[in-house]
Structure formats: structure tokens, C-alpha cells
Protein backbone atom coordinates (compact mmCIF):
# COMPACT_ATOMS: atom_id res chain seq x y z
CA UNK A 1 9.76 18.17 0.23
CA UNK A 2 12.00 15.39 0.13
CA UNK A 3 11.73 11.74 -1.22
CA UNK A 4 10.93 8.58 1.64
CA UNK A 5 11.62 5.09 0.41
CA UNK A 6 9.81 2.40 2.42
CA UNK A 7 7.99 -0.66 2.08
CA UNK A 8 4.25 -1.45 3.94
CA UNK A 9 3.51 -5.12 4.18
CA UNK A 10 0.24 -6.19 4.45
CA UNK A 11 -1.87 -9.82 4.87
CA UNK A 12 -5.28 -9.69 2.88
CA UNK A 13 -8.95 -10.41 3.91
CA UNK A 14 -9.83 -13.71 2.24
CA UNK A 15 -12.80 -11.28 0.20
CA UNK A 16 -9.87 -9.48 -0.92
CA UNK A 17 -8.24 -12.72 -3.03
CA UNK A 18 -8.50 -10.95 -6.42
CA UNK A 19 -5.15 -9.84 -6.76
CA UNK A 20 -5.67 -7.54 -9.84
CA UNK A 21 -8.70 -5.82 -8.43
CA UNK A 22 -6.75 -4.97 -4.99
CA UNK A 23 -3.44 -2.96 -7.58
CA UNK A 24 -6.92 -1.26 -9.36
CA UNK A 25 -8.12 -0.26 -5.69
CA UNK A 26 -4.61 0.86 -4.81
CA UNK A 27 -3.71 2.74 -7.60
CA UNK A 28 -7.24 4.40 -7.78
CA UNK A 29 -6.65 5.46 -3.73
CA UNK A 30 -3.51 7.09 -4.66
CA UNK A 31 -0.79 4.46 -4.37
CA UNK A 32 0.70 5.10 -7.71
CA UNK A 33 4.07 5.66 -6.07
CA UNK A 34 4.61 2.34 -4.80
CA UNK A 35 5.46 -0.96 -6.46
CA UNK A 36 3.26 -3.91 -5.91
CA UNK A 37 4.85 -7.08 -4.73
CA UNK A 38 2.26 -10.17 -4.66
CA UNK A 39 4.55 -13.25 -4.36
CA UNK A 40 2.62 -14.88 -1.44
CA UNK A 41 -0.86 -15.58 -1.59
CA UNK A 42 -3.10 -13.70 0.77
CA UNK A 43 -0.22 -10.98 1.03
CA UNK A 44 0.61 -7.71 -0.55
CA UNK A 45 3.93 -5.93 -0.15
CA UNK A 46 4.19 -2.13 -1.19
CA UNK A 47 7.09 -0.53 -1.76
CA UNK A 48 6.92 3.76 -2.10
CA UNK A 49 9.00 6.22 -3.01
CA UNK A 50 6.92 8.99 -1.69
CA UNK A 51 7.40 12.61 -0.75
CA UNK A 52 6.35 14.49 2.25
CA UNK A 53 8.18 17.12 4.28
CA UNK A 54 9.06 14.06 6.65
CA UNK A 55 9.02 10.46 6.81
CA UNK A 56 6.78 9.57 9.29
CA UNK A 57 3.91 11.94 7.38
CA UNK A 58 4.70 9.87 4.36
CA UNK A 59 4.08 6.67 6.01
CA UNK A 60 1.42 8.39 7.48
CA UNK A 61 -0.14 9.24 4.38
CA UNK A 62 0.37 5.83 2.20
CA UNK A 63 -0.96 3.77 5.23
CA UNK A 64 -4.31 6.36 4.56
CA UNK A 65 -4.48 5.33 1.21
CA UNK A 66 -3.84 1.84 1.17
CA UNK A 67 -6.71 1.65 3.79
CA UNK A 68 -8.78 3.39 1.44
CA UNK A 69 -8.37 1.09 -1.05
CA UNK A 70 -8.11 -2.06 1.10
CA UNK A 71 -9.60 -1.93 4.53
CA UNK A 72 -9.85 -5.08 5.96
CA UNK A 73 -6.00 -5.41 5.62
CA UNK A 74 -3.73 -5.69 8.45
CA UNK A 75 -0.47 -4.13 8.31
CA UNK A 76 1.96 -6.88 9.36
């Protein structure tokens, strides 16, 4: 396995405004390798450092999770 460093952005559903709640949701779904940017409101930023035997699995696989924990969010 190797390492992938990347960075999902994402604009949130309006029911989806409480910003602490949505980094519970996300870490709970299995996003616990990615830091949380929230410097615009209504948008979330995620950058992983994940591993996977290739990158596109690993993008794959966090874009999974973060609908998991958030899915009414569109990947921008």
C-alpha cells in the first residue's frame, strides 16, 4: 500500500450548516485521515493522506465515506 495525498472539495446542503456536527459525521464515517478546512460558509474542504494500493481507489474510497457522513453534498 502506498500513501495518496489529495484534497475533496465539497459545497454543503443548507440542513447541513452545523459545521461541528458535519467533522463528528466525517470522522465517525471514517474520514479521520483528512484535515478539515471550513473557511467559507456553506463549504467544506478535505484534505487526506490516505492509503490504498492506488490512487484512484483512495479517492474512491474517501468520496464513499464522506457521502456517508454527508450526503446531500456535492463534490465541486
Amino acid at each position: 500500500m502506498k500513501n495518496y495525498e489529495f484534497t475533496l472539495k465539497f459545497k454543503l446542503h443548507t440542513s447541513d450548516s452545523d459545521v461541528d456536527k458535519v467533522v463528528e459525521r466525517l470522522g465517525a464515517a471514517g474520514c479521520t485521515d483528512a484535515l478539515v478546512g471550513i473557511g467559507r460558509e456553506g463549504y467544506v474542504a478535505l484534505d487526506f493522506s490516505r492509503q490504498s494500493t492506488s490512487r484512484e481507489e483512495a479517492i474512491r474510497s474517501a468520496l464513499a465515506d464522506v457521502r456517508t457522513a454527508i450526503p446531500t453534498a456535492e463534490l465541486l
